[in-house]
PDB file of N, CA and C in Angstrom:
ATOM      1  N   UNK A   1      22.347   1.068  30.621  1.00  0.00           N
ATOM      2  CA  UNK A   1      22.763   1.442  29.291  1.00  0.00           C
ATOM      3  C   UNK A   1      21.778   0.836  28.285  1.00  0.00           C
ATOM      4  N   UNK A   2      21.362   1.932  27.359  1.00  0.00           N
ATOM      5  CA  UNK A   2      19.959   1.232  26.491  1.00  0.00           C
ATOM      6  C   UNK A   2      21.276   1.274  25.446  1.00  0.00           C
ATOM      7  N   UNK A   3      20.442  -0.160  24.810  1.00  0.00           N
ATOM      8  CA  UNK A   3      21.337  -0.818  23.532  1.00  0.00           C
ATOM      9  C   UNK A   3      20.634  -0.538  22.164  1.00  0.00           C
ATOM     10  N   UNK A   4      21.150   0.203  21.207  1.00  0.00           N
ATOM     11  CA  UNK A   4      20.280   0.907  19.903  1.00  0.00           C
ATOM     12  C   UNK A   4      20.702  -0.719  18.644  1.00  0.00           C
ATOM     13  N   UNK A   5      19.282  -1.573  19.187  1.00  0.00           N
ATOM     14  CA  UNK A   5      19.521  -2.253  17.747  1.00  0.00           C
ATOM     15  C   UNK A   5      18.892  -1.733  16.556  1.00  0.00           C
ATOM     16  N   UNK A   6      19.234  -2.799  15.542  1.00  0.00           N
ATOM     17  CA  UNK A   6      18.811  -2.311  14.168  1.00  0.00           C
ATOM     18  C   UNK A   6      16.975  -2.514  14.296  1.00  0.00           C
ATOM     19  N   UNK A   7      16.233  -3.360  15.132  1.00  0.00           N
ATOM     20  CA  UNK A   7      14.836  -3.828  14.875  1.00  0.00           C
ATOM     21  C   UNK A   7      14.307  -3.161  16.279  1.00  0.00           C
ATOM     22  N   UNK A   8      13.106  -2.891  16.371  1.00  0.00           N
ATOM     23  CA  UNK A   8      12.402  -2.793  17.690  1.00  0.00           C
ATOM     24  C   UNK A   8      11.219  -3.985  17.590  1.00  0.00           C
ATOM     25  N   UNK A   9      10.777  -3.934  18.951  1.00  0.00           N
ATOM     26  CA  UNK A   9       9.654  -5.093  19.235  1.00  0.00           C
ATOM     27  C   UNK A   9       8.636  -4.954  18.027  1.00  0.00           C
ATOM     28  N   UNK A  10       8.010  -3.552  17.815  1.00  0.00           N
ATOM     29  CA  UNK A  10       7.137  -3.719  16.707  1.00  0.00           C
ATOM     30  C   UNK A  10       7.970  -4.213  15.799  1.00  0.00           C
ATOM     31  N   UNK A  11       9.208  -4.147  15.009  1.00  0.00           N
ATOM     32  CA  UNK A  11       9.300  -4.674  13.437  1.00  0.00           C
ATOM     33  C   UNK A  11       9.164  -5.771  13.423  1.00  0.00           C
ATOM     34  N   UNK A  12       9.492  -6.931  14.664  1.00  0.00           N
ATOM     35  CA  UNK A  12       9.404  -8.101  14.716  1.00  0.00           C
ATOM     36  C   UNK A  12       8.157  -8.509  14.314  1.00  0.00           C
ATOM     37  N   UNK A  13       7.249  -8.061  15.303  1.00  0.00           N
ATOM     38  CA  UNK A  13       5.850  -8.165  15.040  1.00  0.00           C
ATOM     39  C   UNK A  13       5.443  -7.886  13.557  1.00  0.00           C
ATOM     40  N   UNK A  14       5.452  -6.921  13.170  1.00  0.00           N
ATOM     41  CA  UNK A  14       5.054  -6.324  11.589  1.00  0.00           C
ATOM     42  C   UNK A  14       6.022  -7.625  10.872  1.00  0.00           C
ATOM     43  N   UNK A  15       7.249  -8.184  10.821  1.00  0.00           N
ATOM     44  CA  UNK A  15       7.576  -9.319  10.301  1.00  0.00           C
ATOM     45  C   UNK A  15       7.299 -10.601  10.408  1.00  0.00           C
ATOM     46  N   UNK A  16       6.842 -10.895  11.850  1.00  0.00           N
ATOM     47  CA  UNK A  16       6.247 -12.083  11.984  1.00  0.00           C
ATOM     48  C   UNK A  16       4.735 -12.376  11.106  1.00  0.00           C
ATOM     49  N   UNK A  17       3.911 -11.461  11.338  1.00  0.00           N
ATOM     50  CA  UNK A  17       2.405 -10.921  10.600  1.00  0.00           C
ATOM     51  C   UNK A  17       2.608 -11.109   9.089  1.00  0.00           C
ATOM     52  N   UNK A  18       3.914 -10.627   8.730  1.00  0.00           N
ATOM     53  CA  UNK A  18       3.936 -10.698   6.995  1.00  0.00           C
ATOM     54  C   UNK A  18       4.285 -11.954   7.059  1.00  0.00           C
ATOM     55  N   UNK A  19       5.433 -13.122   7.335  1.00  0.00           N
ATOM     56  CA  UNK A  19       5.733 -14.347   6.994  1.00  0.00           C
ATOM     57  C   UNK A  19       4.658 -14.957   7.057  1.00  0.00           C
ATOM     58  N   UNK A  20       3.421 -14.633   8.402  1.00  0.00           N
ATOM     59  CA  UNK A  20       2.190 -15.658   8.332  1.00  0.00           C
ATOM     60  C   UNK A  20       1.467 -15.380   6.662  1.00  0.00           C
ATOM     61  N   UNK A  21       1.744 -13.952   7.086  1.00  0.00           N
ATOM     62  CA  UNK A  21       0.547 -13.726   5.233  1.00  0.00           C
ATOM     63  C   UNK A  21       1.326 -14.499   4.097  1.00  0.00           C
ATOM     64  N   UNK A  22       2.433 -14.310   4.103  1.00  0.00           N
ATOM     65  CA  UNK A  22       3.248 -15.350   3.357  1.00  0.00           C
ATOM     66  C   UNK A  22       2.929 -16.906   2.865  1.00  0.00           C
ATOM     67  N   UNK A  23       2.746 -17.291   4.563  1.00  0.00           N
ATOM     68  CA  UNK A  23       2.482 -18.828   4.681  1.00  0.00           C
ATOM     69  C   UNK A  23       1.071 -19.498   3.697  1.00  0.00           C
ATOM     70  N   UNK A  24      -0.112 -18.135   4.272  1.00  0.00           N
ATOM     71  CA  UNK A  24      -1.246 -18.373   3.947  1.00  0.00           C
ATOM     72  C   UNK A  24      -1.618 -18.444   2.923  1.00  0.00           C
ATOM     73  N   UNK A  25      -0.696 -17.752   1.745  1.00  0.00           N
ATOM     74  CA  UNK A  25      -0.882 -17.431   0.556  1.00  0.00           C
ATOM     75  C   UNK A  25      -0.354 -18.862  -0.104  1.00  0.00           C
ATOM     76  N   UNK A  26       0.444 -19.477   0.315  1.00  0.00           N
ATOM     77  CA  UNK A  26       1.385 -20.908  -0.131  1.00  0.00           C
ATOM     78  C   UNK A  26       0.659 -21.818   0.119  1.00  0.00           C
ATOM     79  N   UNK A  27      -0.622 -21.714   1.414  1.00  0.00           N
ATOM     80  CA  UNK A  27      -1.784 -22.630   1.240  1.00  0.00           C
ATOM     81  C   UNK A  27      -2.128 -22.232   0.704  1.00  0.00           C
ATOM     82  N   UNK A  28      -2.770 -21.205   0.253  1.00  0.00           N
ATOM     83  CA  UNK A  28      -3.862 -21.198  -0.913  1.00  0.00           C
ATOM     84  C   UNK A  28      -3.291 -21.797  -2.013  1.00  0.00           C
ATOM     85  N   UNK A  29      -2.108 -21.370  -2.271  1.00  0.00           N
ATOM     86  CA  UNK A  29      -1.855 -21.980  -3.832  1.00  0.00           C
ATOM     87  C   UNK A  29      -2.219 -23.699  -3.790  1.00  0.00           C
ATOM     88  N   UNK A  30      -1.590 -24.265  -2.621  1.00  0.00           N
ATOM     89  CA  UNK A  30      -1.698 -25.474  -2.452  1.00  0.00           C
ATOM     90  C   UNK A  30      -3.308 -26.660  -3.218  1.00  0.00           C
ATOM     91  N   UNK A  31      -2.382 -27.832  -3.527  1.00  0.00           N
ATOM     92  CA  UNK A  31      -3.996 -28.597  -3.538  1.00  0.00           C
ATOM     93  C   UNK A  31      -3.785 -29.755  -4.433  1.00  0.00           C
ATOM     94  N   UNK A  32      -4.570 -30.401  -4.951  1.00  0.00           N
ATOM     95  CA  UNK A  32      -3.962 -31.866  -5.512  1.00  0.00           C
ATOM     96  C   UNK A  32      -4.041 -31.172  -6.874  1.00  0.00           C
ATOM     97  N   UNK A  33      -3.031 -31.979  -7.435  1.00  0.00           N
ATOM     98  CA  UNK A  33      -2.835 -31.552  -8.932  1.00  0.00           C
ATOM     99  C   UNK A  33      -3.229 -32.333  -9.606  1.00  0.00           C
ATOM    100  N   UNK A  34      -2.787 -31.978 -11.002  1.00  0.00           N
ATOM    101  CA  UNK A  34      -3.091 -32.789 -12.489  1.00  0.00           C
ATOM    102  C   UNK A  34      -1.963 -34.292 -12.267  1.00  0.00           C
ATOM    103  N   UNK A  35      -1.952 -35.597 -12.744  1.00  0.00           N
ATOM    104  CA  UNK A  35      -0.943 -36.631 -13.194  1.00  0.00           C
ATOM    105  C   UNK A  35      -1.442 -36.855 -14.600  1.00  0.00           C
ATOM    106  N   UNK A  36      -0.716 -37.637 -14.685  1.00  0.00           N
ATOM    107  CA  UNK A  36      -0.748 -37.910 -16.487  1.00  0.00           C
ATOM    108  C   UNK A  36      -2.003 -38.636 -16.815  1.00  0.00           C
ATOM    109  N   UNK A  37      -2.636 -39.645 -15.649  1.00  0.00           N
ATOM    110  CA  UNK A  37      -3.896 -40.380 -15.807  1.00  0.00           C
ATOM    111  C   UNK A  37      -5.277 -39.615 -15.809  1.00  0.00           C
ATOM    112  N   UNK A  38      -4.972 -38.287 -14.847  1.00  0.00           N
ATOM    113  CA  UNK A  38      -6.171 -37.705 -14.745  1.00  0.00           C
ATOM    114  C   UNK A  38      -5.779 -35.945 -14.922  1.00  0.00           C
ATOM    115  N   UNK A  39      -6.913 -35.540 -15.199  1.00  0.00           N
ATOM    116  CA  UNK A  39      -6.969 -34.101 -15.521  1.00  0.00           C
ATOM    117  C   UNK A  39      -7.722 -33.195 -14.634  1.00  0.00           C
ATOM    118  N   UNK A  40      -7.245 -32.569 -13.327  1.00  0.00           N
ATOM    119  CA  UNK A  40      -7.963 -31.699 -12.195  1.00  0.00           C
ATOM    120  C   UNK A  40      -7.948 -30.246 -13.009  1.00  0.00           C
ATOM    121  N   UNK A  41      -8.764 -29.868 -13.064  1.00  0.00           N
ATOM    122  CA  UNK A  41      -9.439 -28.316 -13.533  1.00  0.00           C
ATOM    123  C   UNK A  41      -8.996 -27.681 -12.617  1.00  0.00           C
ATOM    124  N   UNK A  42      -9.294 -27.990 -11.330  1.00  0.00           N
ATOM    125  CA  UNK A  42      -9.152 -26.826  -9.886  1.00  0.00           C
ATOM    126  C   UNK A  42      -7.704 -25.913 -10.254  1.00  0.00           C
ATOM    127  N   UNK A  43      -6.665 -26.658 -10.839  1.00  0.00           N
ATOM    128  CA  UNK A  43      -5.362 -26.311 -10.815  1.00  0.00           C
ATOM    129  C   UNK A  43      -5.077 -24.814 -11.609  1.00  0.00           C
ATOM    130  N   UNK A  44      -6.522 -24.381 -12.216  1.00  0.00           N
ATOM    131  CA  UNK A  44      -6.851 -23.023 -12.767  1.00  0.00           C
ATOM    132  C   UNK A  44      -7.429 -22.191 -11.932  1.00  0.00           C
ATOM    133  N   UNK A  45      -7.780 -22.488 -10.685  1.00  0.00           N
ATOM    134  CA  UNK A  45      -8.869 -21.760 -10.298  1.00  0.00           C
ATOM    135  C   UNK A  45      -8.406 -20.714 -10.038  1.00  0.00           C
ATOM    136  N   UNK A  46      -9.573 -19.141  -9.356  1.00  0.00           N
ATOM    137  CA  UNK A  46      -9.245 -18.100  -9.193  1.00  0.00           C
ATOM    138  C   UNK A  46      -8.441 -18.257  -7.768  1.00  0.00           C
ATOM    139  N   UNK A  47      -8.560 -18.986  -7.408  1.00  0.00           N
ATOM    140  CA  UNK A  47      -8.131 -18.866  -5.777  1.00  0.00           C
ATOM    141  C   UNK A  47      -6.623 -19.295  -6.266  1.00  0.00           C
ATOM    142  N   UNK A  48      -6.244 -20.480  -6.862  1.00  0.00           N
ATOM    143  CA  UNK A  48      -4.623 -20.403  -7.536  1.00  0.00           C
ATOM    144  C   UNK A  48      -3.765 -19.896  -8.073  1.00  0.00           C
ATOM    145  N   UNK A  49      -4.585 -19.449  -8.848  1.00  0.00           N
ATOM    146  CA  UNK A  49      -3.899 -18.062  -9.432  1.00  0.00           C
ATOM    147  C   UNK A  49      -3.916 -16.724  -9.549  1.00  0.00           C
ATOM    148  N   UNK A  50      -4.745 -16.107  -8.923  1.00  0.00           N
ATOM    149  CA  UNK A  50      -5.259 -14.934  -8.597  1.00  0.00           C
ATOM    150  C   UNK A  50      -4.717 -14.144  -7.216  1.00  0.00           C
ATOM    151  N   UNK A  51      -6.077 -15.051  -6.372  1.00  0.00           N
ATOM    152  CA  UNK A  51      -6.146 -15.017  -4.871  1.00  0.00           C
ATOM    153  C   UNK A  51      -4.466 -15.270  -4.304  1.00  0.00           C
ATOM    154  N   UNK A  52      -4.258 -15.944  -4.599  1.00  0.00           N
ATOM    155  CA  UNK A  52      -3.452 -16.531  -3.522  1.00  0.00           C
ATOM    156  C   UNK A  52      -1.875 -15.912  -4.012  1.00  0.00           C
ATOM    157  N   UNK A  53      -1.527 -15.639  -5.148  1.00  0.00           N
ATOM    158  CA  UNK A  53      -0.337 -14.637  -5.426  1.00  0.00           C
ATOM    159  C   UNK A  53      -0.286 -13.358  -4.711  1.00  0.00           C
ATOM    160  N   UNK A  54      -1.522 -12.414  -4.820  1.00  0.00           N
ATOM    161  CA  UNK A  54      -1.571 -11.700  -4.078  1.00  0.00           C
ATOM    162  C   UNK A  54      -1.676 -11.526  -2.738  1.00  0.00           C
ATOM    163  N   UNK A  55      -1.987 -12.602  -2.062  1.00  0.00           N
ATOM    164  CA  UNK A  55      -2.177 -12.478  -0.802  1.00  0.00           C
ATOM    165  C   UNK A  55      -0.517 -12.662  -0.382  1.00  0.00           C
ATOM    166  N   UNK A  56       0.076 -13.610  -1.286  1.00  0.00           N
ATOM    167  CA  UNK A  56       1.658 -13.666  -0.760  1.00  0.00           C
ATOM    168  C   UNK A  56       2.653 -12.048  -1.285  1.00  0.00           C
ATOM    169  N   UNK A  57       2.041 -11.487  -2.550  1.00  0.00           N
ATOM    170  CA  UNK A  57       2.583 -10.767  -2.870  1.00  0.00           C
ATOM    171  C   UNK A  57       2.408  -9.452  -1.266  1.00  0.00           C
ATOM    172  N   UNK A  58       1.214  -9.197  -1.242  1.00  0.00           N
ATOM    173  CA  UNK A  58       1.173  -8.806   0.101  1.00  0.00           C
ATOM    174  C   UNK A  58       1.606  -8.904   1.327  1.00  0.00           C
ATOM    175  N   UNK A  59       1.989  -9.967   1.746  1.00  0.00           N
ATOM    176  CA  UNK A  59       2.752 -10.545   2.707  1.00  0.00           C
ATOM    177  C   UNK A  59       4.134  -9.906   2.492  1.00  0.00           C
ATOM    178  N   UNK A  60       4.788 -10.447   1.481  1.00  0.00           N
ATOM    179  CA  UNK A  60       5.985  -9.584   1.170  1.00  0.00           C
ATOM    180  C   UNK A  60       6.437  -8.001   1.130  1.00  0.00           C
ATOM    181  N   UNK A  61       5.406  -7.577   0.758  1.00  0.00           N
ATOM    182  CA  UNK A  61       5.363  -6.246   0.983  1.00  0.00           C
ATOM    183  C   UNK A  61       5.265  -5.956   2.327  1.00  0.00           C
ATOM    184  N   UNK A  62       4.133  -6.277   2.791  1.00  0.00           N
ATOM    185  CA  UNK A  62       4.235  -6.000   4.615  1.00  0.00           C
ATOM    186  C   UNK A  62       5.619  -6.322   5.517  1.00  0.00           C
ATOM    187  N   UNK A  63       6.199  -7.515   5.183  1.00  0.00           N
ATOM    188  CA  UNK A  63       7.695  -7.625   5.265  1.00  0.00           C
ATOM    189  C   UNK A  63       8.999  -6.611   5.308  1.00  0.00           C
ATOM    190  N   UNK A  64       8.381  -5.916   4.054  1.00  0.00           N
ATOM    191  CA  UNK A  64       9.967  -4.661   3.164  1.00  0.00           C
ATOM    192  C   UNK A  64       9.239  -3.651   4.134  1.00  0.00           C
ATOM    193  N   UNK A  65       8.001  -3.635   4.306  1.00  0.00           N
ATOM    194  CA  UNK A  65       7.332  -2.503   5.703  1.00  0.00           C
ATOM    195  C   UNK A  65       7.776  -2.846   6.885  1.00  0.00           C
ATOM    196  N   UNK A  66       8.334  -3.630   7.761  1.00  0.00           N
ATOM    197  CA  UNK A  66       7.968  -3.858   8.447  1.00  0.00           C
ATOM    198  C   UNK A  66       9.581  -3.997   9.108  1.00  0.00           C
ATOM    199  N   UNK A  67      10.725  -3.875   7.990  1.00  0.00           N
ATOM    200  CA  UNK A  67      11.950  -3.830   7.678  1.00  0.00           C
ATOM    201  C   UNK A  67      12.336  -2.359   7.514  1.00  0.00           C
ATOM    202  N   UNK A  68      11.604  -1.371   6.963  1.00  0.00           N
ATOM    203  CA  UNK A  68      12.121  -0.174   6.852  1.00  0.00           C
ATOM    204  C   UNK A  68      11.191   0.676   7.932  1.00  0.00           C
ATOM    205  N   UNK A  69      10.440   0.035   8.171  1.00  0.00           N
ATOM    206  CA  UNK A  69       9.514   0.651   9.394  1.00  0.00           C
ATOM    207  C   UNK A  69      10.437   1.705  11.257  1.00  0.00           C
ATOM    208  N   UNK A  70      10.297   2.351  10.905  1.00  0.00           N
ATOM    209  CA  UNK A  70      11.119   2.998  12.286  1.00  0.00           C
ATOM    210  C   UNK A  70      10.315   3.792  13.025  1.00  0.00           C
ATOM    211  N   UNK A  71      10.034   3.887  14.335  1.00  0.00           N
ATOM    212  CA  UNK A  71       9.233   4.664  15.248  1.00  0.00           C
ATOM    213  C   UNK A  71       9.643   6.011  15.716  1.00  0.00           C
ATOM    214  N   UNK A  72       8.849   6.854  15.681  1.00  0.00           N
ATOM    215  CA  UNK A  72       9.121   8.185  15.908  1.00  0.00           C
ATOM    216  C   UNK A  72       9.600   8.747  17.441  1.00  0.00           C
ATOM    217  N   UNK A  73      10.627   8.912  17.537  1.00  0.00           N
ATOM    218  CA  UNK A  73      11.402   8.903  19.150  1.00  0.00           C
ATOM    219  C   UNK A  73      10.808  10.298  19.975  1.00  0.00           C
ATOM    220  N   UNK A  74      10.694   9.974  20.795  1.00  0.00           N
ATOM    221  CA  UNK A  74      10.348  11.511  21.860  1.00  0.00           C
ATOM    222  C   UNK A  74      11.334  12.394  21.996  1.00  0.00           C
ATOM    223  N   UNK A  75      12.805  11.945  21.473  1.00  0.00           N
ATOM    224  CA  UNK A  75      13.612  12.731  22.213  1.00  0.00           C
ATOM    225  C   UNK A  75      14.521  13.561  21.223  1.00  0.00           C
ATOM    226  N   UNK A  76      13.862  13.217  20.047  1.00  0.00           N
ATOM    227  CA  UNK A  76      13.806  14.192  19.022  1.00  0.00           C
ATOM    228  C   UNK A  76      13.252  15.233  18.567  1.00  0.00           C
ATOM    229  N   UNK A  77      12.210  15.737  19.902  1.00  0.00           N
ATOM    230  CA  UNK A  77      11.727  17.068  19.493  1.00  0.00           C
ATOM    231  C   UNK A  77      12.233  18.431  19.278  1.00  0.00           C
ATOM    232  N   UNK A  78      13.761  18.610  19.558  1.00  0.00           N
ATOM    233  CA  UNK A  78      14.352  19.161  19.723  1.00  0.00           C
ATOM    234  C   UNK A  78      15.286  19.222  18.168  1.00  0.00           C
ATOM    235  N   UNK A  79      15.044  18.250  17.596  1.00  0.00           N
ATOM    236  CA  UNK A  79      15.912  18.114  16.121  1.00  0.00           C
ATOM    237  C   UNK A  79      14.820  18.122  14.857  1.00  0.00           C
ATOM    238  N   UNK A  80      13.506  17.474  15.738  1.00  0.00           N
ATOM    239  CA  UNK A  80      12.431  18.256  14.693  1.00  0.00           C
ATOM    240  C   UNK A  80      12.205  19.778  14.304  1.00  0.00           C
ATOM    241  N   UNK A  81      12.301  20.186  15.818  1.00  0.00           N
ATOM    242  CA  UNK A  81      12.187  22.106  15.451  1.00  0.00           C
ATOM    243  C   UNK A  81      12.952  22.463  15.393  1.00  0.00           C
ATOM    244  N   UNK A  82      14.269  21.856  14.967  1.00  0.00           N
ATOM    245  CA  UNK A  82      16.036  22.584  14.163  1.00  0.00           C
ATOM    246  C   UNK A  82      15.030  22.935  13.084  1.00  0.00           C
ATOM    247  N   UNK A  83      14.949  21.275  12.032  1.00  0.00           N
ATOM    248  CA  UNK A  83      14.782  21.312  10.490  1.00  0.00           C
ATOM    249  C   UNK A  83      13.278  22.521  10.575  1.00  0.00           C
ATOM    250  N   UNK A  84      12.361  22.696  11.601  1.00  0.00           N
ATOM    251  CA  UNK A  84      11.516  23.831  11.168  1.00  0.00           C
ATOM    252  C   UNK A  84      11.923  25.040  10.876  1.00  0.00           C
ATOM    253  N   UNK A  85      12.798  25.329  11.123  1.00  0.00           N
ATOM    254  CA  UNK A  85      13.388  26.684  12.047  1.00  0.00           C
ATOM    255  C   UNK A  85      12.931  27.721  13.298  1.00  0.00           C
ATOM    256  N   UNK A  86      12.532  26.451  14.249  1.00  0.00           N
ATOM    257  CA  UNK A  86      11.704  27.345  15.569  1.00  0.00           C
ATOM    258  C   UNK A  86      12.678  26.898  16.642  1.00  0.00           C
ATOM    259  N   UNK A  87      13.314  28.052  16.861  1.00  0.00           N
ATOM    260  CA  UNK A  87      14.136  27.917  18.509  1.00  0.00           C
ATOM    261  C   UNK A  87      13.516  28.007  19.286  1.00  0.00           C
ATOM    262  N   UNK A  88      13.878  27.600  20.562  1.00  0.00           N
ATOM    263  CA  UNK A  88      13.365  26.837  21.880  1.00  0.00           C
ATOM    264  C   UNK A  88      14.052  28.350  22.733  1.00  0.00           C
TER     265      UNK A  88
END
Protein backbone atom coordinates (compact mmCIF):
# COMPACT_ATOMS: atom_id res chain seq x y z
CA UNK A 1 0.00 0.00 0.00
CA UNK A 2 1.72 3.35 -1.25
CA UNK A 3 1.09 6.10 1.38
CA UNK A 4 0.14 9.71 -0.44
CA UNK A 5 2.03 12.24 1.86
CA UNK A 6 1.81 15.88 1.70
CA UNK A 7 5.99 16.19 0.68
CA UNK A 8 7.99 13.90 -1.70
CA UNK A 9 11.82 13.19 -1.44
CA UNK A 10 12.48 16.08 -3.85
CA UNK A 11 10.55 18.87 -1.67
CA UNK A 12 12.68 17.89 1.15
CA UNK A 13 15.62 18.35 -0.82
CA UNK A 14 14.44 21.73 -2.60
CA UNK A 15 13.81 22.68 1.36
CA UNK A 16 16.80 21.57 2.80
CA UNK A 17 18.89 23.65 -0.24
CA UNK A 18 16.73 26.81 0.63
CA UNK A 19 17.34 26.72 4.65
CA UNK A 20 21.20 26.30 3.67
CA UNK A 21 20.73 29.51 1.32
CA UNK A 22 19.06 30.88 4.28
CA UNK A 23 21.92 30.06 6.65
CA UNK A 24 24.46 31.55 4.21
CA UNK A 25 22.88 34.68 3.83
CA UNK A 26 22.86 35.15 8.01
CA UNK A 27 26.66 34.65 7.57
CA UNK A 28 27.03 37.08 5.33
CA UNK A 29 25.20 39.54 7.27
CA UNK A 30 27.35 38.46 10.16
CA UNK A 31 30.68 40.28 11.50
CA UNK A 32 32.03 42.47 14.33
CA UNK A 33 30.18 45.52 14.89
CA UNK A 34 30.27 49.14 15.96
CA UNK A 35 30.55 49.68 20.38
CA UNK A 36 30.36 52.94 21.73
CA UNK A 37 34.41 53.18 21.95
CA UNK A 38 34.96 52.42 18.41
CA UNK A 39 33.41 53.04 15.03
CA UNK A 40 33.61 49.83 12.30
CA UNK A 41 32.59 51.16 8.76
CA UNK A 42 32.35 47.43 7.49
CA UNK A 43 28.83 47.46 9.25
CA UNK A 44 27.73 49.41 5.81
CA UNK A 45 29.20 47.34 3.50
CA UNK A 46 27.70 46.04 0.21
CA UNK A 47 28.02 42.54 1.28
CA UNK A 48 25.68 43.62 4.62
CA UNK A 49 23.36 45.11 3.20
CA UNK A 50 22.89 44.33 -0.19
CA UNK A 51 24.49 40.91 -0.83
CA UNK A 52 23.49 39.13 1.86
CA UNK A 53 19.52 40.15 2.16
CA UNK A 54 19.16 38.86 -1.03
CA UNK A 55 20.83 35.87 -0.91
CA UNK A 56 18.45 35.09 2.23
CA UNK A 57 15.61 36.70 0.47
CA UNK A 58 16.31 33.95 -2.10
CA UNK A 59 16.61 31.22 0.08
CA UNK A 60 13.15 31.93 1.19
CA UNK A 61 11.74 31.97 -1.90
CA UNK A 62 13.32 28.66 -2.94
CA UNK A 63 11.62 27.41 0.31
CA UNK A 64 7.68 28.71 -0.73
CA UNK A 65 9.14 26.63 -4.14
CA UNK A 66 10.02 23.94 -2.81
CA UNK A 67 6.66 23.82 -0.55
CA UNK A 68 4.28 24.28 -3.42
CA UNK A 69 6.48 22.30 -5.71
CA UNK A 70 4.54 18.94 -6.90
CA UNK A 71 5.79 16.34 -9.50
CA UNK A 72 4.05 15.42 -12.50
CA UNK A 73 2.57 11.71 -11.99
CA UNK A 74 2.57 9.09 -14.88
CA UNK A 75 -0.64 7.93 -14.07
CA UNK A 76 -2.33 10.87 -14.99
CA UNK A 77 -2.18 10.62 -18.56
CA UNK A 78 -5.39 9.65 -18.82
CA UNK A 79 -6.87 12.90 -16.87
CA UNK A 80 -4.50 15.04 -18.87
CA UNK A 81 -6.29 14.03 -22.23
CA UNK A 82 -9.91 14.40 -20.38
CA UNK A 83 -9.04 18.35 -19.84
CA UNK A 84 -7.69 18.20 -23.79
CA UNK A 85 -10.58 16.69 -25.14
CA UNK A 86 -8.81 13.58 -26.83
CA UNK A 87 -10.40 10.14 -26.09
CA UNK A 88 -8.41 7.12 -25.82
Amino acid sequence: MKRNFAFDKTNYILLAVGMAVVVIGFLLMSGAGSTESTYNPDIFSARRIKVAPLVCLAGFVSMIFAVVYRKKEAGNDFQDSEEKGVKE
